[in-house]
Protein backbone atom coordinates (compact mmCIF):
# COMPACT_ATOMS: atom_id res chain seq x y z
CA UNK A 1 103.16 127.54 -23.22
CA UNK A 2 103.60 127.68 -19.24
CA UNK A 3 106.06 130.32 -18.17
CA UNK A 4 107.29 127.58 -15.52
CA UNK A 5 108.74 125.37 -17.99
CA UNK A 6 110.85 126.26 -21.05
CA UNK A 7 110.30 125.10 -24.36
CA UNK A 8 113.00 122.82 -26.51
CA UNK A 9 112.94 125.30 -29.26
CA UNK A 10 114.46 128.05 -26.99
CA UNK A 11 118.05 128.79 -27.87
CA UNK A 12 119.41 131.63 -25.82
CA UNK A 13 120.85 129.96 -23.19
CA UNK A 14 119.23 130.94 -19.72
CA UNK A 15 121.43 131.21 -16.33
CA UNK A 16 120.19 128.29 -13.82
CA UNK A 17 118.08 130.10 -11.44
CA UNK A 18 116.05 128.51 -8.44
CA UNK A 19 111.98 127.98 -9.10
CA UNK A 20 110.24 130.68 -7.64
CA UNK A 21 109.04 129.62 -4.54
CA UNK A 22 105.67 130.37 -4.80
CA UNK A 23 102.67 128.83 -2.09
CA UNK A 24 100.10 126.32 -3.91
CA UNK A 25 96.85 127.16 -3.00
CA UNK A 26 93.92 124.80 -3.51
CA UNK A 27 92.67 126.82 -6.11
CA UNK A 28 95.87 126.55 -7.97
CA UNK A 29 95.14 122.49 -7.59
CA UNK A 30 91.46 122.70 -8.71
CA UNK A 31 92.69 124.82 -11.91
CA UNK A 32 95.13 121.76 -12.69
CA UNK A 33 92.58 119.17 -12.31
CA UNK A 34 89.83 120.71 -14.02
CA UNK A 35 92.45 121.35 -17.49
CA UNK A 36 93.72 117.82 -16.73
CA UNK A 37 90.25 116.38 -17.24
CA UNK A 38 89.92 119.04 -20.29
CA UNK A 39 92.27 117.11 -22.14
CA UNK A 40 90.84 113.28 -20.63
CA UNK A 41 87.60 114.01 -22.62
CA UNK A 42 89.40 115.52 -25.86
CA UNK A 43 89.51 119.27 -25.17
CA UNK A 44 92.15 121.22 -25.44
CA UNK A 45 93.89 122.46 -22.47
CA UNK A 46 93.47 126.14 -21.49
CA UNK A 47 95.95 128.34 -19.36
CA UNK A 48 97.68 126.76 -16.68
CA UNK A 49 98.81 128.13 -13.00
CA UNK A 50 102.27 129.29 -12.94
CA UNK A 51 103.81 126.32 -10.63
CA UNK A 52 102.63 122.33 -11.43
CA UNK A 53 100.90 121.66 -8.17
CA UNK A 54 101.98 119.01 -6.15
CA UNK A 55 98.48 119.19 -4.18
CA UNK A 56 96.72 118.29 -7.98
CA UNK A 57 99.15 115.15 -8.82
CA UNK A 58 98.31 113.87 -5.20
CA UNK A 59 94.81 114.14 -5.56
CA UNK A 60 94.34 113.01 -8.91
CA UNK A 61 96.63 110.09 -8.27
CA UNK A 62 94.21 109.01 -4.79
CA UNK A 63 91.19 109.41 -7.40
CA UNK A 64 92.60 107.55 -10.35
CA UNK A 65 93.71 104.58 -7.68
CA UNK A 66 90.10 104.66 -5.89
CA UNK A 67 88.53 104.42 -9.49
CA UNK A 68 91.08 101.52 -10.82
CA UNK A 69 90.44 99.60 -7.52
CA UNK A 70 86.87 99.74 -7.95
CA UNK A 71 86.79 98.95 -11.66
CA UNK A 72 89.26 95.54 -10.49
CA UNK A 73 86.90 94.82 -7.62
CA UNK A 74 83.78 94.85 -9.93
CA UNK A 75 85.41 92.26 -12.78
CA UNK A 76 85.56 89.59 -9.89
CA UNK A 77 82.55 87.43 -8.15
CA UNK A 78 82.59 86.36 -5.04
CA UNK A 79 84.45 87.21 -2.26
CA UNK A 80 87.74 89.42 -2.31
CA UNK A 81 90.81 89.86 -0.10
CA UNK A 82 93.22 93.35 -0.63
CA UNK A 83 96.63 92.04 -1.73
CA UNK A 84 99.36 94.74 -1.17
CA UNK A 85 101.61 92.99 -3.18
CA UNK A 86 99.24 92.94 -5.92
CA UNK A 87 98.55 96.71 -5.10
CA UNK A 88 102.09 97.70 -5.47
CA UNK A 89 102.92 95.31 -8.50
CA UNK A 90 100.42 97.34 -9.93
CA UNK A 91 102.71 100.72 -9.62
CA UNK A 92 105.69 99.03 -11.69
CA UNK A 93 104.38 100.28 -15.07
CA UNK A 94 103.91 104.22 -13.66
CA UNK A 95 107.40 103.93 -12.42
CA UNK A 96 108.88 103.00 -15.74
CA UNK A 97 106.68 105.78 -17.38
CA UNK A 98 108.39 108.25 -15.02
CA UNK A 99 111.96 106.70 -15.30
CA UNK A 100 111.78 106.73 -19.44
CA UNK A 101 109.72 110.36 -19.37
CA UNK A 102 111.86 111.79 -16.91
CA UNK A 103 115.09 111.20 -19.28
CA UNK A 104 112.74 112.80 -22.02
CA UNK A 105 111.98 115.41 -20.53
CA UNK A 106 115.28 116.12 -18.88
CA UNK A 107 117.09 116.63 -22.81
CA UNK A 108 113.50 118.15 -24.26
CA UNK A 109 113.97 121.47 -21.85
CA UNK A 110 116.70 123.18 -19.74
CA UNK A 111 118.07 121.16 -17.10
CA UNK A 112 116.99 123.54 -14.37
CA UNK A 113 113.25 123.32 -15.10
CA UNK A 114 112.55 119.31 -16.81
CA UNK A 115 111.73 118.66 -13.03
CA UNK A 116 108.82 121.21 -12.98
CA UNK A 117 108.28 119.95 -16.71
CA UNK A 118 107.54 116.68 -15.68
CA UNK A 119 105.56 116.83 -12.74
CA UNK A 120 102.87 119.66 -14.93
CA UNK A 121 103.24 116.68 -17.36
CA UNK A 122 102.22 114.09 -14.98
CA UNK A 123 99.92 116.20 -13.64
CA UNK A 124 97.98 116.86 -16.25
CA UNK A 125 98.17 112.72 -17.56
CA UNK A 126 96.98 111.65 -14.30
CA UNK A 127 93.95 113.68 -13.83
CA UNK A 128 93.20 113.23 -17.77
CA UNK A 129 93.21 109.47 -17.28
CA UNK A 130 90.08 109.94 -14.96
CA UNK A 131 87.53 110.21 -17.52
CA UNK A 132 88.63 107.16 -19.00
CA UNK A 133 88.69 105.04 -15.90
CA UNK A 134 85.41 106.10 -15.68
CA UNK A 135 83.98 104.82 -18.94
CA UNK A 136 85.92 101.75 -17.76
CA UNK A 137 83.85 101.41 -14.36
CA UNK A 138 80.70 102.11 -15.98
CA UNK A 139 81.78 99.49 -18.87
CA UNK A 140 82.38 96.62 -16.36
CA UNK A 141 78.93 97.51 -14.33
CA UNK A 142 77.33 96.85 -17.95
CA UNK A 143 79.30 93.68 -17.87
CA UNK A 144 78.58 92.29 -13.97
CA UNK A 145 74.77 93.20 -14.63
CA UNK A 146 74.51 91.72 -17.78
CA UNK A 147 73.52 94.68 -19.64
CA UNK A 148 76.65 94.90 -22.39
CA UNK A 149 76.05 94.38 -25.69
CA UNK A 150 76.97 90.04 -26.69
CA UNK A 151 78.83 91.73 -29.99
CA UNK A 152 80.72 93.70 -27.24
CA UNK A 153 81.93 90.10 -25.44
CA UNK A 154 83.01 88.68 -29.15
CA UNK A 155 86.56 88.68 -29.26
CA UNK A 156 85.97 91.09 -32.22
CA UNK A 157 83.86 92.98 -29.91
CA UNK A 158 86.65 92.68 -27.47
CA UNK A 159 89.55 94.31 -29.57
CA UNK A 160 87.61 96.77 -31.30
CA UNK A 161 86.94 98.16 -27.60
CA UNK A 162 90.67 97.80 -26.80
CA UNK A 163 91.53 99.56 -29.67
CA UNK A 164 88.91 102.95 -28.97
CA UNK A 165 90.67 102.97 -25.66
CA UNK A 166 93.88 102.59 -26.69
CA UNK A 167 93.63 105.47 -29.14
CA UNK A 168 91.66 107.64 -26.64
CA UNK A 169 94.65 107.26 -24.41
CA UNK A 170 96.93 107.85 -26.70
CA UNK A 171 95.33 111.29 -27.79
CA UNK A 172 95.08 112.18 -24.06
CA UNK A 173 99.04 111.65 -23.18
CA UNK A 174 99.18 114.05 -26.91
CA UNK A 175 96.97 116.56 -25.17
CA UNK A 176 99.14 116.78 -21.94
CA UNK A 177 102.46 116.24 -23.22
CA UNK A 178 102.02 119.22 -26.15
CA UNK A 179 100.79 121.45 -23.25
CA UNK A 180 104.60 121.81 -21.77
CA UNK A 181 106.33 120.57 -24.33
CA UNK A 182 106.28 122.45 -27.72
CA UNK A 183 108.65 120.27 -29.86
CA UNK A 184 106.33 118.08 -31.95
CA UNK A 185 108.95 115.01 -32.20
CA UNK A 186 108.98 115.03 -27.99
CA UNK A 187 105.59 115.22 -27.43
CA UNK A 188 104.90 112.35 -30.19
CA UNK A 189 107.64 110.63 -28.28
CA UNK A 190 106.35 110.87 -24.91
CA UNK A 191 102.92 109.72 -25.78
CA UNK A 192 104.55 106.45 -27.57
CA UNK A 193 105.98 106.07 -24.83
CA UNK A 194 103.23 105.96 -22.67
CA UNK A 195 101.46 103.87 -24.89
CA UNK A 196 104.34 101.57 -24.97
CA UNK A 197 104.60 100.86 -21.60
CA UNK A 198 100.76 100.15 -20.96
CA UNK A 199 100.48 97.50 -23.87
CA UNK A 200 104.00 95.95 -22.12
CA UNK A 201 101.62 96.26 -18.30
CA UNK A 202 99.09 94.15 -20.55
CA UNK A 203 101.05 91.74 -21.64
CA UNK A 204 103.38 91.13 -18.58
CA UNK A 205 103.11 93.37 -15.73
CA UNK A 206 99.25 93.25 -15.27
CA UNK A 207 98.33 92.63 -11.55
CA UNK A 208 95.20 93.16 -9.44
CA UNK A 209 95.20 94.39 -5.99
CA UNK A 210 92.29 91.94 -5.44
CA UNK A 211 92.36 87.97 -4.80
CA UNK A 212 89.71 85.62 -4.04
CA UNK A 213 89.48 84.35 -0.67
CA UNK A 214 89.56 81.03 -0.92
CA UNK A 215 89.55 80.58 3.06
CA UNK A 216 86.34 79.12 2.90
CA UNK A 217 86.46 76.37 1.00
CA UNK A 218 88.23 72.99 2.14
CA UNK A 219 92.03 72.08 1.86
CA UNK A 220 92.32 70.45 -1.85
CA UNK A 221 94.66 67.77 -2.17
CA UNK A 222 97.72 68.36 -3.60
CA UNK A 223 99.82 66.35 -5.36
CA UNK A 224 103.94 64.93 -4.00
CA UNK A 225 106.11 63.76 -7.05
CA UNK A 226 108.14 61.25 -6.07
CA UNK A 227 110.62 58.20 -7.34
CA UNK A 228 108.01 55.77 -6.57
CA UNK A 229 105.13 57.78 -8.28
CA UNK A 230 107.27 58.05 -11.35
CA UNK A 231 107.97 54.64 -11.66
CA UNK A 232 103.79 53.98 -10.53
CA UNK A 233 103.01 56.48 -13.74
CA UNK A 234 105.29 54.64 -16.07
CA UNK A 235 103.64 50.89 -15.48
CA UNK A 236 100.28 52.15 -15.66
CA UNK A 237 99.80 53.65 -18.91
CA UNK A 238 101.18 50.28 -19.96
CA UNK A 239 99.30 48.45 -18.34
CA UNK A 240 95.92 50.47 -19.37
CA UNK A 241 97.04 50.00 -22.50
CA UNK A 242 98.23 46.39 -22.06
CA UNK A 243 94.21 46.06 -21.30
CA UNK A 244 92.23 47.30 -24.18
CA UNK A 245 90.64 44.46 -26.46
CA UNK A 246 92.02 44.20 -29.62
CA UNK A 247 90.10 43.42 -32.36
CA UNK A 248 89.82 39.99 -33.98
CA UNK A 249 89.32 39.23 -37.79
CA UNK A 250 85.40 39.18 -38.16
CA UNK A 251 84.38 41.10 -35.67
CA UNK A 252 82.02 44.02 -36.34
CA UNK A 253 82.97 47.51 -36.09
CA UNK A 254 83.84 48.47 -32.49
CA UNK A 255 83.76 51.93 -30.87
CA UNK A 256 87.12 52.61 -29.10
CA UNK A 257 86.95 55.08 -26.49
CA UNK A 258 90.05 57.69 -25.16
CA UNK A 259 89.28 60.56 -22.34
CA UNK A 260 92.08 62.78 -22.02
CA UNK A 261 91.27 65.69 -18.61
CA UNK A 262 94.29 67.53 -18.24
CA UNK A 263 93.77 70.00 -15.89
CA UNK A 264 93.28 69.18 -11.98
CA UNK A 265 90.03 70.17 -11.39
CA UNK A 266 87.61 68.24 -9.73
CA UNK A 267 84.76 68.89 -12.28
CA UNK A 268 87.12 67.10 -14.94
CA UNK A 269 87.73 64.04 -12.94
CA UNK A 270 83.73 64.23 -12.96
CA UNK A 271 83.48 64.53 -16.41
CA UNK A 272 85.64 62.06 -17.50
CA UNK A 273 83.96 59.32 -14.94
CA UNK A 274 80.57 60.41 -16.58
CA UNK A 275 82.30 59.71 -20.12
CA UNK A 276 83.54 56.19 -19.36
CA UNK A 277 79.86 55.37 -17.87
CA UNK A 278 78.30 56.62 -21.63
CA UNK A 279 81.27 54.62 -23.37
CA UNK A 280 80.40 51.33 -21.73
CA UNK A 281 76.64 51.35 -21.36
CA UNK A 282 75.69 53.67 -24.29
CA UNK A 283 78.39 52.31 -26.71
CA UNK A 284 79.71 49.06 -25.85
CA UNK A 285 83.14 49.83 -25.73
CA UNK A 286 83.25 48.22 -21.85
CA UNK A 287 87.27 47.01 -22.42
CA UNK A 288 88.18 49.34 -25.33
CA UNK A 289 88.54 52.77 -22.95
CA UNK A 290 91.64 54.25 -21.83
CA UNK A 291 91.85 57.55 -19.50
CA UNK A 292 94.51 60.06 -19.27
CA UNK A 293 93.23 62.37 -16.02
CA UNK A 294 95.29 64.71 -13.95
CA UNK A 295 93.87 65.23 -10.08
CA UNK A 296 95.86 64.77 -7.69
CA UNK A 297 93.52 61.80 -6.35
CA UNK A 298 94.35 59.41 -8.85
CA UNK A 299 97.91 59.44 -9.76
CA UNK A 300 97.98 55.92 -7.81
CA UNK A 301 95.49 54.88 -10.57
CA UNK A 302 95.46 56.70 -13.98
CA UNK A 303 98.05 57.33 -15.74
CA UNK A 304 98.72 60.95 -16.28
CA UNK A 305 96.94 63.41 -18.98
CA UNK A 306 100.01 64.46 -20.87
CA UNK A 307 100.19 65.25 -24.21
CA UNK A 308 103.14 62.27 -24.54
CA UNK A 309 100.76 59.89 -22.78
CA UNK A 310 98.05 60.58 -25.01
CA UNK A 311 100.25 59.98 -28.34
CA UNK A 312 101.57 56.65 -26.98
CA UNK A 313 97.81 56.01 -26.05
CA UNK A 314 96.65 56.71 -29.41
CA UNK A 315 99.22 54.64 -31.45
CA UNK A 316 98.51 51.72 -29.04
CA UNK A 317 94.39 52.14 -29.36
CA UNK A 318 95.42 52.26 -33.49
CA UNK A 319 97.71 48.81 -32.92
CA UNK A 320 94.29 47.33 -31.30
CA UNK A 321 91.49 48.69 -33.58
CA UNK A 322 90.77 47.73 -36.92
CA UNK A 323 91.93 50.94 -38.25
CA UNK A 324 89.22 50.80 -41.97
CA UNK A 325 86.15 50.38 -39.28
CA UNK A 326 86.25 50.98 -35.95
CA UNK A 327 85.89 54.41 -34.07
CA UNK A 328 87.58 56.01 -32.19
CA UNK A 329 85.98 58.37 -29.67
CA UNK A 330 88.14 60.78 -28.32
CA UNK A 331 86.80 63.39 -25.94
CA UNK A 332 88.93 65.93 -24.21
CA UNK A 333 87.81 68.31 -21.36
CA UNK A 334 89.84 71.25 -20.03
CA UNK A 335 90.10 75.04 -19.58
CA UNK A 336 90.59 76.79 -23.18
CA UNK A 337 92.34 79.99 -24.02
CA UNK A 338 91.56 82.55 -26.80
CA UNK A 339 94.33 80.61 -28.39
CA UNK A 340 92.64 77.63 -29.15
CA UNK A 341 95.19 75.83 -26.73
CA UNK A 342 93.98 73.08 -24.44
CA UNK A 343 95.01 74.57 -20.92
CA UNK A 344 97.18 71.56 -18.58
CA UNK A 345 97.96 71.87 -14.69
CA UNK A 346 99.02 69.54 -12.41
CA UNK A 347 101.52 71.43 -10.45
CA UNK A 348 104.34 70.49 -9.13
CA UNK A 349 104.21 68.23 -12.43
CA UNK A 350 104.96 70.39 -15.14
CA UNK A 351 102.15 69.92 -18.33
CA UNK A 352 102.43 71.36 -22.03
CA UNK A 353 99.07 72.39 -23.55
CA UNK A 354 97.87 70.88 -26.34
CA UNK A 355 96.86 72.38 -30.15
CA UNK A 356 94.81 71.07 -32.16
CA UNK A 357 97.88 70.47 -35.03
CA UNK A 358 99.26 68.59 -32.71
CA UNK A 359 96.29 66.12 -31.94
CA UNK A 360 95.62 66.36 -36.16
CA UNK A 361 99.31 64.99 -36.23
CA UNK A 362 98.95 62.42 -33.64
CA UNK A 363 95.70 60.97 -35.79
CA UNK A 364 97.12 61.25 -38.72
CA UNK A 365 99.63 59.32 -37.92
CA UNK A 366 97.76 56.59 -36.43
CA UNK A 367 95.91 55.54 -39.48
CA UNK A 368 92.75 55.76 -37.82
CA UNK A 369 90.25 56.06 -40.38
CA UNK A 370 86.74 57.30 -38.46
CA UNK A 371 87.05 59.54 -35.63
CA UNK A 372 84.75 61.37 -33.36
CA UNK A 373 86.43 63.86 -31.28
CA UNK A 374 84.53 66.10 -28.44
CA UNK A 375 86.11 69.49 -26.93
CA UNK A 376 84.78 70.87 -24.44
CA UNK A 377 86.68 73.68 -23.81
CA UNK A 378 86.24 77.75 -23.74
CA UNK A 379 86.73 78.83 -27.29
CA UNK A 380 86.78 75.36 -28.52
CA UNK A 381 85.44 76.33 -31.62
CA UNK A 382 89.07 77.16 -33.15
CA UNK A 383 89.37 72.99 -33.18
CA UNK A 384 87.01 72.62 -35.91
CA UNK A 385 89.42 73.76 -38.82
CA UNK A 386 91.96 71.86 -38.13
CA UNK A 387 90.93 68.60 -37.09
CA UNK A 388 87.45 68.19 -39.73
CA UNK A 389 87.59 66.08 -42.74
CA UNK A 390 85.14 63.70 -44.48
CA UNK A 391 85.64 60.48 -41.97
CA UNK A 392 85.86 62.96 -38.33
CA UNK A 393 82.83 64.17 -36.88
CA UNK A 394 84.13 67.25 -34.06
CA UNK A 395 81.93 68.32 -31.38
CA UNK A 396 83.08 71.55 -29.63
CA UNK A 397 81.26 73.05 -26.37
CA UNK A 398 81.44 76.63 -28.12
CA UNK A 399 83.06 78.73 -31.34
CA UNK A 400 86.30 80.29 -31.68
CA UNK A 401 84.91 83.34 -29.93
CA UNK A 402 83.05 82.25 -26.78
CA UNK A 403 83.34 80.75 -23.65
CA UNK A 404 81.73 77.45 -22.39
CA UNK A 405 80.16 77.38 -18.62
CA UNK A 406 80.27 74.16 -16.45
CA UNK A 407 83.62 74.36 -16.11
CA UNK A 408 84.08 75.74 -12.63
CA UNK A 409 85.50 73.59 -9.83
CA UNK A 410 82.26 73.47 -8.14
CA UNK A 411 80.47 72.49 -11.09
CA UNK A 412 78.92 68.48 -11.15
CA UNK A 413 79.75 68.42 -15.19
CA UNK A 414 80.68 70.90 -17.83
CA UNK A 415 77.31 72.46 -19.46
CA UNK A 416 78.48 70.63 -23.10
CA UNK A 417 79.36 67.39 -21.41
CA UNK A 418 76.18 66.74 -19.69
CA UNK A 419 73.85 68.19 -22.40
CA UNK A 420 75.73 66.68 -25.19
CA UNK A 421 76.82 62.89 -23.43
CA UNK A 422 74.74 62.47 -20.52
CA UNK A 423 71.36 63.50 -21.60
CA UNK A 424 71.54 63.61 -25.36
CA UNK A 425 73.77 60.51 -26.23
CA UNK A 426 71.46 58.49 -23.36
CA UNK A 427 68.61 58.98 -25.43
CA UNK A 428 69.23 58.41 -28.83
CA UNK A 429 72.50 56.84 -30.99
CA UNK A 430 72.23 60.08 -33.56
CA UNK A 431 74.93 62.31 -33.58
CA UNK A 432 72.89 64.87 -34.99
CA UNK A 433 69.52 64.79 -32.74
CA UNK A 434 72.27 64.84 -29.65
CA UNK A 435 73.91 67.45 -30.59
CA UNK A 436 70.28 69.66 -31.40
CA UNK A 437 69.27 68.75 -28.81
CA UNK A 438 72.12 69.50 -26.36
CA UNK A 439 72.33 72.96 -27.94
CA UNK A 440 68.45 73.51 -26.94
CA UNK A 441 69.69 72.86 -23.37
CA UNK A 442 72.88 74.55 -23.35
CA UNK A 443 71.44 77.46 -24.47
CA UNK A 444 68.30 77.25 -21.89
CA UNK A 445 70.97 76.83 -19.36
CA UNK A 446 73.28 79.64 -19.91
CA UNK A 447 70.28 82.17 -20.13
CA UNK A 448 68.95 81.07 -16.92
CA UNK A 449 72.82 80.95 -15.42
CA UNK A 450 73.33 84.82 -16.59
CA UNK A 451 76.09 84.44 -19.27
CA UNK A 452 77.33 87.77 -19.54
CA UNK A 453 79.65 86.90 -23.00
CA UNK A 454 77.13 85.70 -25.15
CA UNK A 455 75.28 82.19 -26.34
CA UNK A 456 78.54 79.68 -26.02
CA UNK A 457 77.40 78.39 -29.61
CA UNK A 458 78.70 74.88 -29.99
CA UNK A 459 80.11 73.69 -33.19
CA UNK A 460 79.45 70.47 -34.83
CA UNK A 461 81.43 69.26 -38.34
CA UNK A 462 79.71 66.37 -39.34
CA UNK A 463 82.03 64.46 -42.25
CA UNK A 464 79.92 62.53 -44.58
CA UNK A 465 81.88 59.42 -45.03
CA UNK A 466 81.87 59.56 -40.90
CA UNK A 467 77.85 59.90 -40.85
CA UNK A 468 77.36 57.19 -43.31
CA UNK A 469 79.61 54.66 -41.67
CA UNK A 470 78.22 55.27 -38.53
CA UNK A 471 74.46 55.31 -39.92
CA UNK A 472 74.53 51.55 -41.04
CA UNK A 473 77.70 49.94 -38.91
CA UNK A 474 76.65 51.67 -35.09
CA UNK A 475 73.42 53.37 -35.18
CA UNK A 476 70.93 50.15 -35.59
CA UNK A 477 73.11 47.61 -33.79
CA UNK A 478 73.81 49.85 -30.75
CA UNK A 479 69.92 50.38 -30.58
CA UNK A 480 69.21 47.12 -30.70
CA UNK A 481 71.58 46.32 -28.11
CA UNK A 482 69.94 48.65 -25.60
CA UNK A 483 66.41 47.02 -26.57
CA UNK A 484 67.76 43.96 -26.09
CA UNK A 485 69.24 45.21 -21.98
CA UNK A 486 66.13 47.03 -21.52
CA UNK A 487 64.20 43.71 -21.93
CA UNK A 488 67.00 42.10 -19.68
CA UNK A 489 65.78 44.85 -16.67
CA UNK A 490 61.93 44.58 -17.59
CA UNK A 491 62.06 40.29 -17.22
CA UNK A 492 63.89 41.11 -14.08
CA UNK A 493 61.30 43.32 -12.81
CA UNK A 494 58.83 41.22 -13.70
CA UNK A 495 60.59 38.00 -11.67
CA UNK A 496 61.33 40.16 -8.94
CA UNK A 497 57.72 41.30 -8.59
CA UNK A 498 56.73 37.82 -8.75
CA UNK A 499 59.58 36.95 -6.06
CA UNK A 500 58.18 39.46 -3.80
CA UNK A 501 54.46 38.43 -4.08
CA UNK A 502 56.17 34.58 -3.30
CA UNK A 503 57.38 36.53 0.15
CA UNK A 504 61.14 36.12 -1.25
CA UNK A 505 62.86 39.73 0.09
CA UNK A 506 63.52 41.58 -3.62
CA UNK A 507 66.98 42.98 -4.57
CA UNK A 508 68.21 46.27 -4.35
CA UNK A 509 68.45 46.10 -7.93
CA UNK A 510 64.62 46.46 -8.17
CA UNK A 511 65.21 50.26 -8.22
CA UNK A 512 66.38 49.79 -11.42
CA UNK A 513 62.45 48.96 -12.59
């Protein structure tokens, strides 16, 4: 035990007496350090100087801020600005720990000496805490080169490694705090208490003293609620809806087609576009498609991607359809969270996410027998479960664990989107060969883009009584309807070929041959 600070199992009471007022010599620092990083690797602490050293806190509180800043700066691509407030934000959860330890340590030893108590303590934490930032840089240079283990990058991969640090800090703040405090039921207390306070900086205080400079790039547009918007928004869902085709008595199955891109990011707004073209040219259902889209570019024009707007849009595509044969395509494109929610943002509108109970709810229902419903979303995966069933085929850009790439705002189309829509469904009417095929690609892709989290994965749940009805109702008659255009463009070639050789000036649309 250090002479300096008195233990809680002392009883004779002890006359308040000034601390001796002793110099602090660097070597008196270096001692501190050196046990302080003892105890960061597991060891136990040896003897102590007999004053805490203010020079040791100071210095291993510059190192421990160099190495966190560093270990920020490396999880982030591109380039960086400082943020001060981000910087000090950061320092919230250390004052709390000093607030809470300081009353700890002020009723765990005499009153005259939990001051030199607490700063040995703190001493000794901060300079143990080294070692582990360490690990922590060296972890997230594995992770920016692409040299971590995939398993690592699973989300089980992910919380066993939060645990192993967790626990290794939680034996270091043992290690310090049972070097100047003897009492077992303090020190167990101060290190649960330290280990409190970082899982609440986790959860709600975490900050980085970095931000992307986004000075670069141009102004986005933004968009300005206002009366007249409102009212806009409100009269033209109905009339999308107002628009679809209904279905008549006789007709053949129909696919029905419903895009929902709630989050305003350019790439989206691409990626829905790209699924209307499919819809209409790949599946005929030119006249059966509604969109739901938030960018700030079309809120004169599409009626907003809200979870409300897409149950009214479902109930009115089931009030058109015939609900025992036609499909329903429903493909929704976002950010996704390890929570399996569908991310919304179209601030200063304010946008619940979605769940995938809550879409299984809104089908349901409908009464809509046959469904095919696309995510492509970052741990889109977590759908499947909930929304698969004999008569729903569900298409996800990745499993429960992974995230999907394409998603950026300077991305053309999501990775899943193109591979699986616009290359796989534009060459053949199979669900199945498109979806092997996209994974081929997707796959190809991300190993050539660097993924550092693993293969994405997509998922595919295929229901029988889905496959069948769409093996003898679609597949044939949607192939023989793009025979049937593709002869359309080859006798216009041919009559535009003859045109020309006439001297008549061929159309534009010639580049179509």
């Amino acid at each position: 035990m250090n002479e300096s600070v008195d233990s809680v199992d002392s009883v004779e009471p002890v006359k308040p007496t000034a601390l001796p007022d002793a110099p602090v010599h660097t070597t008196s620092a270096v001692k501190w350090i050196a046990q302080g990083l003892r105890g960061g690797i597991g060891l136990r602490i040896g003897p102590l100087p007999p004053q805490a050293s203010w020079i040791a806190l100071v210095l291993s509180l510059l190192a421990l801020n160099a190495l966190n800043l560093a270990n920020e700066r490396f999880y982030m691509d591109g380039e960086v600005l400082f943020s001060l407030s981000g910087f000090l934000y950061g320092w919230a959860a250390t004052g709390l720990t000093l607030l809470a330890a300081m009353c700890l340590f002020a009723s765990s030893t005499q009153h005259h000496r939990h001051a030199q108590a607490l700063t040995a303590w703190f001493t000794l934490l901060t300079a143990a805490h080294i070692p582990i930032l360490l690990v922590s840089l060296g972890m997230a240079w594995l992770y920016m080169g692409d040299h971590l283990s995939p398993v690592m990058m699973t989300t089980t991969g992910s919380t066993l490694t939060m645990v192993v640090m967790l626990s290794w800090v939680l034996l270091v703040n043992v290690r310090a705090a049972s070097r100047v405090v003897s009492h077992k039921g303090y020190v167990s207390a101060i290190a649960l208490l330290v280990l409190a306070i970082m899982l609440v900086e986790l959860r709600w205080l975490n900050s980085s003293a970095w931000e992307y400079d986004y000075s670069s790039e141009p102004e986005r547009p933004r968009l300005e609620l206002s009366q007249e918007l409102f009212e806009r928004q409100q009269a033209l869902l109905q009339q999308t809806l107002d628009q679809v085709e209904p279905s008549q008595p006789g007709d053949s199955p129909r696919v029905y087609a419903l895009f929902y891109a709630p989050y305003n990011e350019d790439v989206f707004l691409r990626e829905s576009r790209m699924m209307q073209s499919v819809a209409h040219e790949r599946m005929d259902a030119e006249g059966r498609t509604v969109t739901l889209l938030n960018h700030p570019t079309t809120a004169d024009s599409i009626a907003w991607a809200t979870p409300r707007n897409l149950k009214h849009s479902i109930e009115a595509l089931a009030s058109k359809m015939n609900r025992e044969q036609d499909v329903l395509l429903l493909y929704l494109t976002s950010h996704g969270g390890r929570d399996h929610r569908l991310a919304s943002y179209h601030w200063p509108l304010e946008v619940p996410s979605l769940t995938a109970i809550e879409l299984k709810s809104m089908l349901d229902t409908s009464g809509i027998k046959y469904r095919s419903i696309a995510v492509s979303a970052c741990y889109s995966g977590g759908w499947v479960p909930p929304l698969e069933d004999d008569n729903t085929l569900v298409l996800t850009a990745s499993d429960k664990d992974h995230t999907s790439y394409g998603c950026g705002n300077r991305s053309d189309l999501t990775y899943f989107g193109r591979a699986m829509f616009d290359e796989g469904m534009r060459e053949t009417f199979s669900w199945e060969a498109a979806f092997v095929g996209a994974v081929e690609r997707i796959k190809r892709r991300e190993e050539e883009g660097k993924k550092r989290d693993g293969f994405s994965n997509p998922q595919m749940s295929a229901g029988q009584g889905f496959l069948a009805h769409w093996d003898s109702a679609f597949e044939d008659a949607l192939s023989r309807r793009a025979h049937q255009q593709k002869a359309k463009v080859l006798a216009g070639c041919v009559k535009d070929s003859a045109d020309a050789g006439a001297g008549n000036q061929p159309p534009a649309s010639e580049q179509a041959c």
